[in-house]
Structures are given as C-alpha cells and as structure tokens.
N, C-alpha and C. Protein backbone atom coordinates (compact mmCIF):
# COMPACT_ATOMS: atom_id res chain seq x y z
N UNK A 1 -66.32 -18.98 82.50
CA UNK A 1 -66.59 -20.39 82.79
C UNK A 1 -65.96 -21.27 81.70
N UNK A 2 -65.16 -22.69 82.30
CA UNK A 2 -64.74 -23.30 81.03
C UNK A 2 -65.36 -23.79 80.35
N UNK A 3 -66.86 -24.64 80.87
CA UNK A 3 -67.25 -24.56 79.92
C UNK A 3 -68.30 -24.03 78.95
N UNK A 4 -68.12 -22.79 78.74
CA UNK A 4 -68.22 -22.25 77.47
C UNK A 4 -67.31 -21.48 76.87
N UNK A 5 -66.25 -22.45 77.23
CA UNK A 5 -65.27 -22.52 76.20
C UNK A 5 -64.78 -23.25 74.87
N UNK A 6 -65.28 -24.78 75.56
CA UNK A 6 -65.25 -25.32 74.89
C UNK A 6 -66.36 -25.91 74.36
N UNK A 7 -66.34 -26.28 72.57
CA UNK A 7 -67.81 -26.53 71.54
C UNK A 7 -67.53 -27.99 70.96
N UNK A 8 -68.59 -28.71 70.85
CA UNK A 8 -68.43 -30.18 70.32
C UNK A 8 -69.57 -29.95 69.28
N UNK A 9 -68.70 -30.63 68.31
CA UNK A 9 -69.59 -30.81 66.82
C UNK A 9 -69.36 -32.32 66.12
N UNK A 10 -70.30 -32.48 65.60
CA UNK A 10 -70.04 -33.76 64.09
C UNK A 10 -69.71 -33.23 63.35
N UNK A 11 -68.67 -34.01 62.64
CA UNK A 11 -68.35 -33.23 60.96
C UNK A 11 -67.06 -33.19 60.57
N UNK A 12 -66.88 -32.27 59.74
CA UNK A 12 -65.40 -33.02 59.06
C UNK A 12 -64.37 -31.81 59.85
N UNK A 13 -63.82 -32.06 60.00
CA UNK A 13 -62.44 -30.81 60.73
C UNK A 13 -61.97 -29.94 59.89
N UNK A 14 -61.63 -30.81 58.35
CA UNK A 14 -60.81 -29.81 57.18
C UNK A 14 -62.01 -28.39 56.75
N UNK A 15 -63.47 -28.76 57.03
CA UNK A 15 -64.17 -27.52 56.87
C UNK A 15 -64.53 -26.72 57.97
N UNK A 16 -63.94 -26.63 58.84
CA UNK A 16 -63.76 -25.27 60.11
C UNK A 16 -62.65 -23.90 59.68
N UNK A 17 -63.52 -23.37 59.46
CA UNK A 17 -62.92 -21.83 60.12
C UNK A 17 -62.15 -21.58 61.01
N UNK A 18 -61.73 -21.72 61.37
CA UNK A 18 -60.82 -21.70 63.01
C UNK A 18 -59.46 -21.25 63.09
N UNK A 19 -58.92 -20.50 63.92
CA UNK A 19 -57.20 -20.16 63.61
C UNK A 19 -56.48 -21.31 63.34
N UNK A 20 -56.79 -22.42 63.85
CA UNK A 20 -55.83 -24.04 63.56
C UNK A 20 -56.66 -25.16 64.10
N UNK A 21 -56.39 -25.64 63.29
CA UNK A 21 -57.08 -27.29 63.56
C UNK A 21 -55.60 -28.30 63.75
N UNK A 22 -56.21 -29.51 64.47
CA UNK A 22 -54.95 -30.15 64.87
C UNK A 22 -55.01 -31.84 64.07
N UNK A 23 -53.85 -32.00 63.71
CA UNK A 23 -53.59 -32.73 62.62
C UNK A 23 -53.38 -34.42 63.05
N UNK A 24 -53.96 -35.74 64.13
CA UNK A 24 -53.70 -36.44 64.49
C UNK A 24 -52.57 -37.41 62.98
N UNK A 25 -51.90 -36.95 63.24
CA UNK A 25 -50.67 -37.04 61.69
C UNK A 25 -49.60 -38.46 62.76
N UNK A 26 -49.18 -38.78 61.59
CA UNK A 26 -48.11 -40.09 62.11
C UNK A 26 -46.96 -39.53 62.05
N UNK A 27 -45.73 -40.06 62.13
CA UNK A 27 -44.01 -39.75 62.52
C UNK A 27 -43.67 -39.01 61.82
N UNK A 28 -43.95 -39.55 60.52
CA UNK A 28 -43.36 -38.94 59.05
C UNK A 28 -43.92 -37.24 58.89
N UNK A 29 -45.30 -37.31 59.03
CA UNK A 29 -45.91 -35.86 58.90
C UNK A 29 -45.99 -35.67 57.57
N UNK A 30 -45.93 -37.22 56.59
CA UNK A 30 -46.45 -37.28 55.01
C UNK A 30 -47.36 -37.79 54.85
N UNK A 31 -48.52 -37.47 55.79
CA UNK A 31 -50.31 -37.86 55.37
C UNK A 31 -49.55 -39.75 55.36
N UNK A 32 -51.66 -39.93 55.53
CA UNK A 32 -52.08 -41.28 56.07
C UNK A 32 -53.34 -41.61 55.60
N UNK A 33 -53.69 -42.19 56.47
CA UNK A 33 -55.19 -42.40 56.80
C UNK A 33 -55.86 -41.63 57.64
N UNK A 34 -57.18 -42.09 57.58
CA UNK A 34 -58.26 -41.44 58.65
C UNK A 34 -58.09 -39.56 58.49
N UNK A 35 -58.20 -39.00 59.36
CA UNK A 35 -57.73 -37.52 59.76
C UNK A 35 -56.76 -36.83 58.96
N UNK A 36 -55.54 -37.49 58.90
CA UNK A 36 -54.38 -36.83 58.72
C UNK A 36 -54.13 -36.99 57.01
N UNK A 37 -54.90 -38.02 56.00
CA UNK A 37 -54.76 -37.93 54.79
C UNK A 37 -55.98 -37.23 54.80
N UNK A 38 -57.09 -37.14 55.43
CA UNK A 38 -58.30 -36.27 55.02
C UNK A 38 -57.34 -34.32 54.59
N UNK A 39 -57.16 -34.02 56.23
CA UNK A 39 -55.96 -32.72 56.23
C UNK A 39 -55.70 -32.77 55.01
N UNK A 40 -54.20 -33.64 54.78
CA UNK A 40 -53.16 -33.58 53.57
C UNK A 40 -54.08 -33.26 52.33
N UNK A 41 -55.39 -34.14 51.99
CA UNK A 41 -55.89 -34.30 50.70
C UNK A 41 -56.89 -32.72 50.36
N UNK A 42 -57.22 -31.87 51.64
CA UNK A 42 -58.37 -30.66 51.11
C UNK A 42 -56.74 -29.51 51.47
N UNK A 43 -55.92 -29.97 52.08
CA UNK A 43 -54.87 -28.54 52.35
C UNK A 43 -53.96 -28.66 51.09
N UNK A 44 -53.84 -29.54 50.33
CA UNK A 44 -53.20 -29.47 48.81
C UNK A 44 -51.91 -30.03 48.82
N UNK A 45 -51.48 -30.19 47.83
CA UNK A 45 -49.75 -30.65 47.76
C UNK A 45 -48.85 -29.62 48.77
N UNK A 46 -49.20 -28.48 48.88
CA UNK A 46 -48.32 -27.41 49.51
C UNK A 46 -47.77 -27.80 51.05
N UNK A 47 -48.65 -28.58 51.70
CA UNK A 47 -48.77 -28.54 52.96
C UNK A 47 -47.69 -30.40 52.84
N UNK A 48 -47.65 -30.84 51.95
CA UNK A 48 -46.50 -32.06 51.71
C UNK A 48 -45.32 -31.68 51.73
N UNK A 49 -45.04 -30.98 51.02
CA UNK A 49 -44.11 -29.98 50.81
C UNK A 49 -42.85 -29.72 52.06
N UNK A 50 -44.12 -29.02 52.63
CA UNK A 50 -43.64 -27.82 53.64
C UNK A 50 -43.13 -28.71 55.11
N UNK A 51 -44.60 -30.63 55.10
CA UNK A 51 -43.94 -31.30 56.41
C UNK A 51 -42.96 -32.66 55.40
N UNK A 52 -42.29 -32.07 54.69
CA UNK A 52 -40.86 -33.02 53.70
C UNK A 52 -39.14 -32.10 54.87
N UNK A 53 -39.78 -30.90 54.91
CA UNK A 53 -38.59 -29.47 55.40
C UNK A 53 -39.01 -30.32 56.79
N UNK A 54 -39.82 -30.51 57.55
CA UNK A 54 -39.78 -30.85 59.26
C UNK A 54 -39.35 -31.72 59.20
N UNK A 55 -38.92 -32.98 58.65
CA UNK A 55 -38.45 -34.10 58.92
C UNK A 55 -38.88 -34.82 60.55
N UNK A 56 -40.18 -34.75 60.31
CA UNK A 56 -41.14 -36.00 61.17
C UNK A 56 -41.20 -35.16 62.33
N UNK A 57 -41.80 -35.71 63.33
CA UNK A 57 -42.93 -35.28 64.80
C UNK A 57 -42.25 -36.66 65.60
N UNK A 58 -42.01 -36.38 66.29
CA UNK A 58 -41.87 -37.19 67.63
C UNK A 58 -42.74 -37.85 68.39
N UNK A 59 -43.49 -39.28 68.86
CA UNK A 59 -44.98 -39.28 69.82
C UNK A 59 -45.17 -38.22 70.86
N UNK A 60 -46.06 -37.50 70.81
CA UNK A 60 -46.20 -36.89 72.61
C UNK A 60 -45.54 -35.64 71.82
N UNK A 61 -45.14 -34.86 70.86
CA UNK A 61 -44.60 -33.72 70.35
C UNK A 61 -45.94 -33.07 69.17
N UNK A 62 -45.68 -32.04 68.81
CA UNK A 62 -46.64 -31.13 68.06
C UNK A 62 -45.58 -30.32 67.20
N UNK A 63 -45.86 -29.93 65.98
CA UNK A 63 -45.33 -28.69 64.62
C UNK A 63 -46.43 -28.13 64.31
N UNK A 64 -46.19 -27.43 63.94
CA UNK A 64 -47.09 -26.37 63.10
C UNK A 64 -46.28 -25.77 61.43
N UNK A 65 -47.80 -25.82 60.84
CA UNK A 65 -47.99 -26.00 59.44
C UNK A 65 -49.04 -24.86 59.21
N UNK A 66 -49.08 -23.59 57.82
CA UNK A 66 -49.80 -22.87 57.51
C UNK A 66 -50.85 -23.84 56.98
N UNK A 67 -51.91 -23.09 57.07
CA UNK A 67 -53.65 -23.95 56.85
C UNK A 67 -53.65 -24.35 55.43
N UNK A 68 -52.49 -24.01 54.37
CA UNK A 68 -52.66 -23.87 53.19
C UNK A 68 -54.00 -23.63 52.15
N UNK A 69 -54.66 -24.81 51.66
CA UNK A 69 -56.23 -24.66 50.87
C UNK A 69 -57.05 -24.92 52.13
N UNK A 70 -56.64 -24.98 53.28
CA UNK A 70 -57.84 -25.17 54.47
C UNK A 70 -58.53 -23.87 54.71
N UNK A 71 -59.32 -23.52 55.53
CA UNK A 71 -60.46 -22.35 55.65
C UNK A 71 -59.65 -21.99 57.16
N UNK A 72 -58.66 -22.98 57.74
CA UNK A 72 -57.83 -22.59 59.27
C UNK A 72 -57.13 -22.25 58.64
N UNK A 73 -56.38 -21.26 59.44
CA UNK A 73 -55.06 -20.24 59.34
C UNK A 73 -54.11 -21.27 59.32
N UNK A 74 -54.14 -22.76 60.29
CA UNK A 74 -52.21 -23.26 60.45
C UNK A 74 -53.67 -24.71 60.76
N UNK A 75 -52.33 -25.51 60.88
CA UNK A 75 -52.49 -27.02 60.88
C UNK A 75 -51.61 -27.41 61.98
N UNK A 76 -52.23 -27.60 63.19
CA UNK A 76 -51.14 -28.40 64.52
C UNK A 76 -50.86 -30.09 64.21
N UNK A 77 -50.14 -30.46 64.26
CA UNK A 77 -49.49 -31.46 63.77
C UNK A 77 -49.04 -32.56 64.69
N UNK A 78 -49.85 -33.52 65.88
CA UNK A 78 -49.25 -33.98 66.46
C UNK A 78 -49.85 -35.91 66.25
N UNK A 79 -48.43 -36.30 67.10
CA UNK A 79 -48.47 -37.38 66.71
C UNK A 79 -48.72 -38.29 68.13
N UNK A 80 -50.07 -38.91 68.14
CA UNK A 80 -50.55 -39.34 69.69
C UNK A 80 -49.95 -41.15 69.51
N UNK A 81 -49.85 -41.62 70.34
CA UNK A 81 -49.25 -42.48 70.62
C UNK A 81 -49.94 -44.35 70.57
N UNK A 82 -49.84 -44.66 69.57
CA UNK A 82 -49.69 -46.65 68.81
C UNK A 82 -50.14 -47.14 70.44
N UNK A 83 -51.99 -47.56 70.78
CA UNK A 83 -52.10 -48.31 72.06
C UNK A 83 -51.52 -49.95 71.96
N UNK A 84 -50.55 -49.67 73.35
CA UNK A 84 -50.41 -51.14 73.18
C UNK A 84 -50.82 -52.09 74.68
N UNK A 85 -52.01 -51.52 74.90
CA UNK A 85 -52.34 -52.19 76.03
C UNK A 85 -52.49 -51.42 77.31
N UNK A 86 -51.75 -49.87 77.20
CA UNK A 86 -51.65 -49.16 78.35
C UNK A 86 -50.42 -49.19 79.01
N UNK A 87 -49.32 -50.14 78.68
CA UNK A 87 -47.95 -50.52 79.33
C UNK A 87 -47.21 -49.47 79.02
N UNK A 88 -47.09 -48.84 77.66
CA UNK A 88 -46.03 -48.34 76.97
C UNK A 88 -45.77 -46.57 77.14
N UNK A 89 -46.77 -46.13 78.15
CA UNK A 89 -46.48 -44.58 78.21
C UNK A 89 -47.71 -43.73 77.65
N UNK A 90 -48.67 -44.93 76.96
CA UNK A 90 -49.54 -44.29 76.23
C UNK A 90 -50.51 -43.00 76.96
N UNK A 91 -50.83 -43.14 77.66
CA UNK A 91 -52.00 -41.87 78.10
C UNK A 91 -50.56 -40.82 78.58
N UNK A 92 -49.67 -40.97 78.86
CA UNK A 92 -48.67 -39.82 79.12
C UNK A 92 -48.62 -38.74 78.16
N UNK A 93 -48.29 -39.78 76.95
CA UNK A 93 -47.96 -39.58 75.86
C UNK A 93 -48.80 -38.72 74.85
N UNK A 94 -50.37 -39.39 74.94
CA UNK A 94 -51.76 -38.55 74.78
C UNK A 94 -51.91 -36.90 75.82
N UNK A 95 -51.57 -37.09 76.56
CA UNK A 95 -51.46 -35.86 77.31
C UNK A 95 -50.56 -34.78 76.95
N UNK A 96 -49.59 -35.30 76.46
CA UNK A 96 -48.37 -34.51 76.02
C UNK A 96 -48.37 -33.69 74.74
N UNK A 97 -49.39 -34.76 73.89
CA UNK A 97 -50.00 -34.09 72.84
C UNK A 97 -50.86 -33.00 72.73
N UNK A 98 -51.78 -33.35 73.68
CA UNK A 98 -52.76 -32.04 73.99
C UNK A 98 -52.24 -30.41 74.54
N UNK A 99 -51.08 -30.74 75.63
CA UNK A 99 -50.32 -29.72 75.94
C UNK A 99 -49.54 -29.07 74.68
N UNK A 100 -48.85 -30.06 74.13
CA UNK A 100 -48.29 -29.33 73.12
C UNK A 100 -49.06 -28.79 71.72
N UNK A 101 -49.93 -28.79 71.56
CA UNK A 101 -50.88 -28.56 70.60
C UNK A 101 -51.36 -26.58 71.48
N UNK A 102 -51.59 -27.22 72.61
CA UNK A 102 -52.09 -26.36 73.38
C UNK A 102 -50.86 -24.48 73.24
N UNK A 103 -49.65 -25.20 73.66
CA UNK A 103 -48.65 -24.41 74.15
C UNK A 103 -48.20 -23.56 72.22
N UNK A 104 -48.17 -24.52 71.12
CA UNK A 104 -48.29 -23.98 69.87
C UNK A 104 -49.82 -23.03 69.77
N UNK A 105 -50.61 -23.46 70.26
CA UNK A 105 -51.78 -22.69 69.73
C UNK A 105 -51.72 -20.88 70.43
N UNK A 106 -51.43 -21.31 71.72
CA UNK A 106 -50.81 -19.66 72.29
C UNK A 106 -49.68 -18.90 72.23
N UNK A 107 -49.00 -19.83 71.48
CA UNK A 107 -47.84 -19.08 70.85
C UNK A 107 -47.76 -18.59 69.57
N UNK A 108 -48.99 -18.75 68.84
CA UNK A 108 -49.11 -18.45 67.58
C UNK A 108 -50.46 -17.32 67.59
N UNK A 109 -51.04 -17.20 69.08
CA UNK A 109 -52.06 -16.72 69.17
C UNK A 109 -53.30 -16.96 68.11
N UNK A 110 -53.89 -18.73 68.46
CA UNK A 110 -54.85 -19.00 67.58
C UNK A 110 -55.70 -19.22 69.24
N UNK A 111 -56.60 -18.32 68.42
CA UNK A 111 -57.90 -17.97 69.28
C UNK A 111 -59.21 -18.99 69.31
N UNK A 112 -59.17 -19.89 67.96
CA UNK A 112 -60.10 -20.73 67.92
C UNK A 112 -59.07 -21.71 67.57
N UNK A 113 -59.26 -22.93 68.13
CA UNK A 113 -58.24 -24.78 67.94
C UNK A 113 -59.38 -25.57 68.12
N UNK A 114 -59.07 -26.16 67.30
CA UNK A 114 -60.52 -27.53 66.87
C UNK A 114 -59.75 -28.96 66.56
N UNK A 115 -59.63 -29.83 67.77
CA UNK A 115 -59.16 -30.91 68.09
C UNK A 115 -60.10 -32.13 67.29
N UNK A 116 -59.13 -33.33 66.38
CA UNK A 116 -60.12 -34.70 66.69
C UNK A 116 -60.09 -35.36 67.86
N UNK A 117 -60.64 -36.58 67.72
CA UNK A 117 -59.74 -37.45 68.88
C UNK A 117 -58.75 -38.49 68.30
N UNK A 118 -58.01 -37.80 69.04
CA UNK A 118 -56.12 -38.05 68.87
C UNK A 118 -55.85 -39.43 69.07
N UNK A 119 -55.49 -40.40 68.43
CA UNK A 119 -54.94 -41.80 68.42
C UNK A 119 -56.21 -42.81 68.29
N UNK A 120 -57.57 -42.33 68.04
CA UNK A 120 -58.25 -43.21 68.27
C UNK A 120 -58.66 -44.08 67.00
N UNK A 121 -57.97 -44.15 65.92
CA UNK A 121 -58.35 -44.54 64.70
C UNK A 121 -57.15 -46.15 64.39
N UNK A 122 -56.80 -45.39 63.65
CA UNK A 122 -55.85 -47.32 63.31
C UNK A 122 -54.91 -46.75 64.65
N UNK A 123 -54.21 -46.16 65.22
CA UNK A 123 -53.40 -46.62 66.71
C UNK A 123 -54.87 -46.78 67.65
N UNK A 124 -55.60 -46.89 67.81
CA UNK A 124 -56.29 -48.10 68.47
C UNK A 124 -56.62 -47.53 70.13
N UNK A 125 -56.34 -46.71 70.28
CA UNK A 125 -55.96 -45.70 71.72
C UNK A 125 -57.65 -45.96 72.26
N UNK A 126 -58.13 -46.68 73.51
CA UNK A 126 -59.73 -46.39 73.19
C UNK A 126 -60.23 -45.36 73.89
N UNK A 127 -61.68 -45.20 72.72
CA UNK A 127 -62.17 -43.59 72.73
C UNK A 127 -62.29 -42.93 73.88
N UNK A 128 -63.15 -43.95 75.07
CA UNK A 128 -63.12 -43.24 76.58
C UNK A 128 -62.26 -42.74 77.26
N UNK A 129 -61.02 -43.68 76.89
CA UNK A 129 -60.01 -43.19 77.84
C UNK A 129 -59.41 -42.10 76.45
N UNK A 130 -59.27 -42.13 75.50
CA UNK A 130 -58.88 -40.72 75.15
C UNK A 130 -59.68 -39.49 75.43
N UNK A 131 -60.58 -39.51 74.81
CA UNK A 131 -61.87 -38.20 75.57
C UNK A 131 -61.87 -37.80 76.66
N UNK A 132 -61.60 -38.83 77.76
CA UNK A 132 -60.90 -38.17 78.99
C UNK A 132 -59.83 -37.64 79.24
N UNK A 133 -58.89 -37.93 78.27
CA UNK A 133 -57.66 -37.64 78.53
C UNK A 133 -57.65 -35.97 77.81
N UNK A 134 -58.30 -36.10 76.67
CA UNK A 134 -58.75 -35.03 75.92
C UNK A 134 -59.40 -33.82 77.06
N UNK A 135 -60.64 -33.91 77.18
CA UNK A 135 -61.32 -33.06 77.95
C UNK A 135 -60.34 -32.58 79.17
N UNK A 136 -59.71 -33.75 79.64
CA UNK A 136 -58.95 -33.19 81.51
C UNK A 136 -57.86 -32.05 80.80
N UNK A 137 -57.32 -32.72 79.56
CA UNK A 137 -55.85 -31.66 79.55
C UNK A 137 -56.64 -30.12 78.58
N UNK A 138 -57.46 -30.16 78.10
CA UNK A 138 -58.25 -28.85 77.86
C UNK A 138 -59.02 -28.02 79.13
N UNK A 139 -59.44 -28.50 79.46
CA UNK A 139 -60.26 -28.36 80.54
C UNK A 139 -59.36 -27.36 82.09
N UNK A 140 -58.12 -28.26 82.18
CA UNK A 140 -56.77 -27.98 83.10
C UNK A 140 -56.23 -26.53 82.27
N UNK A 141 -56.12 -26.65 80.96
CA UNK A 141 -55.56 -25.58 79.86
C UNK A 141 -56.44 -24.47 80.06
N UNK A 142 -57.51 -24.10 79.96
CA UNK A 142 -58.70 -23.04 79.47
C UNK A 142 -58.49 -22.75 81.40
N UNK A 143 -58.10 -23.04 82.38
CA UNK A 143 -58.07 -23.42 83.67
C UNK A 143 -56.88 -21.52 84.06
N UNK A 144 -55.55 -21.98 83.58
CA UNK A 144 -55.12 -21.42 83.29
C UNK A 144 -54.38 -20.47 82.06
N UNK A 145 -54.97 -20.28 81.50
CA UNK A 145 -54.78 -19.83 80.18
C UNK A 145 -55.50 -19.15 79.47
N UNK A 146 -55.64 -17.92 78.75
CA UNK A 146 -56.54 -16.95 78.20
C UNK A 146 -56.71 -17.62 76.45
N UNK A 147 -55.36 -18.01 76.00
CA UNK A 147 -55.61 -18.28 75.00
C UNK A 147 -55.38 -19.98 74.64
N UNK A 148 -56.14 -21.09 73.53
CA UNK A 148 -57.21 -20.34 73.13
C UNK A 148 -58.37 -19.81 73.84
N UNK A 149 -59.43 -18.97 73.40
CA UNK A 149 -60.48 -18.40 73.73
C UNK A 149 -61.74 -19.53 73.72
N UNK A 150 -61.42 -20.65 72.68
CA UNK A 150 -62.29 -21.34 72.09
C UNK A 150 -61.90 -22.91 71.76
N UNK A 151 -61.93 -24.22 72.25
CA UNK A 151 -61.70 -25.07 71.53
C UNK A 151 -62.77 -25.89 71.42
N UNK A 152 -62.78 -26.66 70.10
CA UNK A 152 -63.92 -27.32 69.47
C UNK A 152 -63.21 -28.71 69.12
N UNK A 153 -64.41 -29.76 69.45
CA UNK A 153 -63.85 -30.90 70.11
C UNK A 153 -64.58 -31.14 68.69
N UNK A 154 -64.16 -32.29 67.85
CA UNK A 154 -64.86 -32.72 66.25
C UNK A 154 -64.46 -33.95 66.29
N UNK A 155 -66.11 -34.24 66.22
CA UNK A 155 -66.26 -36.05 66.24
C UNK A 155 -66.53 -36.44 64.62
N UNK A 156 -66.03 -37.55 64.18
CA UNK A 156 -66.56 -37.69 62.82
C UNK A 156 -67.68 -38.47 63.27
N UNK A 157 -67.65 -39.07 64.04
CA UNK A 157 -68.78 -40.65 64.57
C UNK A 157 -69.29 -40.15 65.76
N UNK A 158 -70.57 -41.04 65.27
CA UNK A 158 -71.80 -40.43 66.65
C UNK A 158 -71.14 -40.99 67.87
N UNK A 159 -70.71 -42.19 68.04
CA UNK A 159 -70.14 -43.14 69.36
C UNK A 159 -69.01 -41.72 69.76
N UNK A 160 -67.85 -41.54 69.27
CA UNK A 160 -67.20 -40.57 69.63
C UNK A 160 -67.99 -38.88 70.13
N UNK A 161 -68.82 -38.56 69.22
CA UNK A 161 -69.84 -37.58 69.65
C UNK A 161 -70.16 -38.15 71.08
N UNK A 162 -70.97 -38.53 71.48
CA UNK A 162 -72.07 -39.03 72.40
C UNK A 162 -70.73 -38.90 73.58
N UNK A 163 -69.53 -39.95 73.46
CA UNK A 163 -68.96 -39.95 75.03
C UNK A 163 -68.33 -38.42 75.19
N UNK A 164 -67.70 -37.64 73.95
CA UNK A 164 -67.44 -36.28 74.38
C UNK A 164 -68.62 -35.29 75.13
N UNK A 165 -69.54 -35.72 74.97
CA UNK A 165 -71.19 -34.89 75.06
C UNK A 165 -71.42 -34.95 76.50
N UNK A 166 -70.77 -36.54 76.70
CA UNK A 166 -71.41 -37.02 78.26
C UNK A 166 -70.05 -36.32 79.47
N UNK A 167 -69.11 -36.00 78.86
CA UNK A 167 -67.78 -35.66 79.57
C UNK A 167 -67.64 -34.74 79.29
N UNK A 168 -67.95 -33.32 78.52
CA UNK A 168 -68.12 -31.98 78.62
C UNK A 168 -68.94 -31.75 79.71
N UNK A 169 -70.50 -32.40 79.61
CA UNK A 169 -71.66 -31.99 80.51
C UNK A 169 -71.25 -32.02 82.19
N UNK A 170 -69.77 -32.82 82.17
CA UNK A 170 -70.07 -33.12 83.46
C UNK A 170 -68.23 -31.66 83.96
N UNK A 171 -68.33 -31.49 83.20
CA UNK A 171 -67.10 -30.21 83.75
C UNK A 171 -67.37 -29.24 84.38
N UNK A 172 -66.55 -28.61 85.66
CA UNK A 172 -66.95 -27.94 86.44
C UNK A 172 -65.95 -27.07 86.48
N UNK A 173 -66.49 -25.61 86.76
CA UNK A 173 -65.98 -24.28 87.02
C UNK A 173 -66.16 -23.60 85.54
C-alpha cells in the first residue's frame, strides 16, 4: 500500500538517517537560505567544495552530492522553481523536481529519501499547491516503482505539517 510508504514528520531534515535527503538548493548549488544553507552549514565545507565541480542545477533538474558530516548517505540537490503567479511553468517545473529527485534516488538505490517542501520558502511557491504537487508526484512514483521503499515528507512548520497530514490521509491504494 502507498500509503505506508510514505512518513511525515516535524523537524529538521539535516538530522535524518536516511540514504538521501533532498536539498531545495538555488542555481548556484553554493548554499542559501532556509533549507539549503541549513544542508550546507551541518554537511561542512566539503559538500561546497564538491557543488563549486557541478557548476549549478538547472530549475526542474536534480544532482547528487555525498551526505558528507550529514547522518544521510548523499544530498539530492534540486532546484524548484521562483513563483511568479503560476504563468511561468511553475507547477511543471515543481513536478519535474520531484521526478528527478525521484529517478536519482533509484539510481543510486537510496531506500529511504526525505523531501522538504520544495520552493516554498523565499521562491514563494504556495504551500497547498506545492504539497499537492509533492504528494501526487510521490504518490504516482511509489505507484510504479519499488525503490524508494520509504519517503519522508519534513515539515519545519506546523502550517506546512498540518496541510501534508490532511493530503497523505486522503491517498488511495
């Protein structure tokens, strides 16, 4: 059944266990704000380093990065897409992310992936319609797909908690 596949928690992402956690990171892939300087600041200088050699992420694209000082094996790296109203490609674009996060995580065979929500911080993406967009392209994934075995949806904020809570409960098969 999918869902108990997938697990929703509060809390910080950089302290999961998990084969990879996914990195809502900007173009550059040289840490930020929110999420992606949290990542950069507990995975160490090493993991600066290593996204200086990728020379940036594309919107709607995903890299992968070893977990370095993280407690995850690798760091998925994608870059969800600046809302500008809904005109510009944005939920495509959010979707594209999830797949590709998705398609790295079974190609690296990470058995546990522990997602934030992707664009919803300074790009402005809003939370409902990401969480949906979130849940449908996991949900479609775990649908067909063995691996991962496990993904864990990580809210830092109760408002983000609560609408993932109300849109897991309602998934079927």
């Amino acid at each position: 059944m999918i869902k108990n596949r997938i697990e929703l928690i509060s809390g910080d992402i950089t302290k999961l266990k998990v084969d990879a956690i996914v990195n809502a990171a900007n173009n550059s892939l040289l840490g930020g704000g929110g999420v992606d300087g949290a990542i950069h600041r507990a995975a160490g200088p090493g993991l600066l380093e290593v996204c200086r050699l990728l020379g940036g992420c594309p919107t709607g694209e995903a890299r992968i990065t070893k977990g370095f000082k993280l407690p995850a094996k690798y760091i998925i790296h994608t870059v969800g897409p600046i809302w500008h109203g809904g005109e510009s490609n944005e939920k495509e674009l959010l979707e594209s992310c999830y797949r590709e996060c998705l398609k790295l995580a079974r190609e690296y065979d990470c058995k546990t992936l522990a997602f934030p929500n992707i664009s919803t911080g300074i790009y402005h993406f809003p939370k409902e319609l990401a969480a949906e967009i979130a849940v449908g392209e996991i949900a479609n994934w775990l649908k067909e797909n063995t691996i991962p075995e496990k993904v864990i949806f990580t809210c830092f904020d109760s408002n983000n908690f609560d609408i993932f809570r109300n849109l897991i409960a309602n998934i079927t098969g």
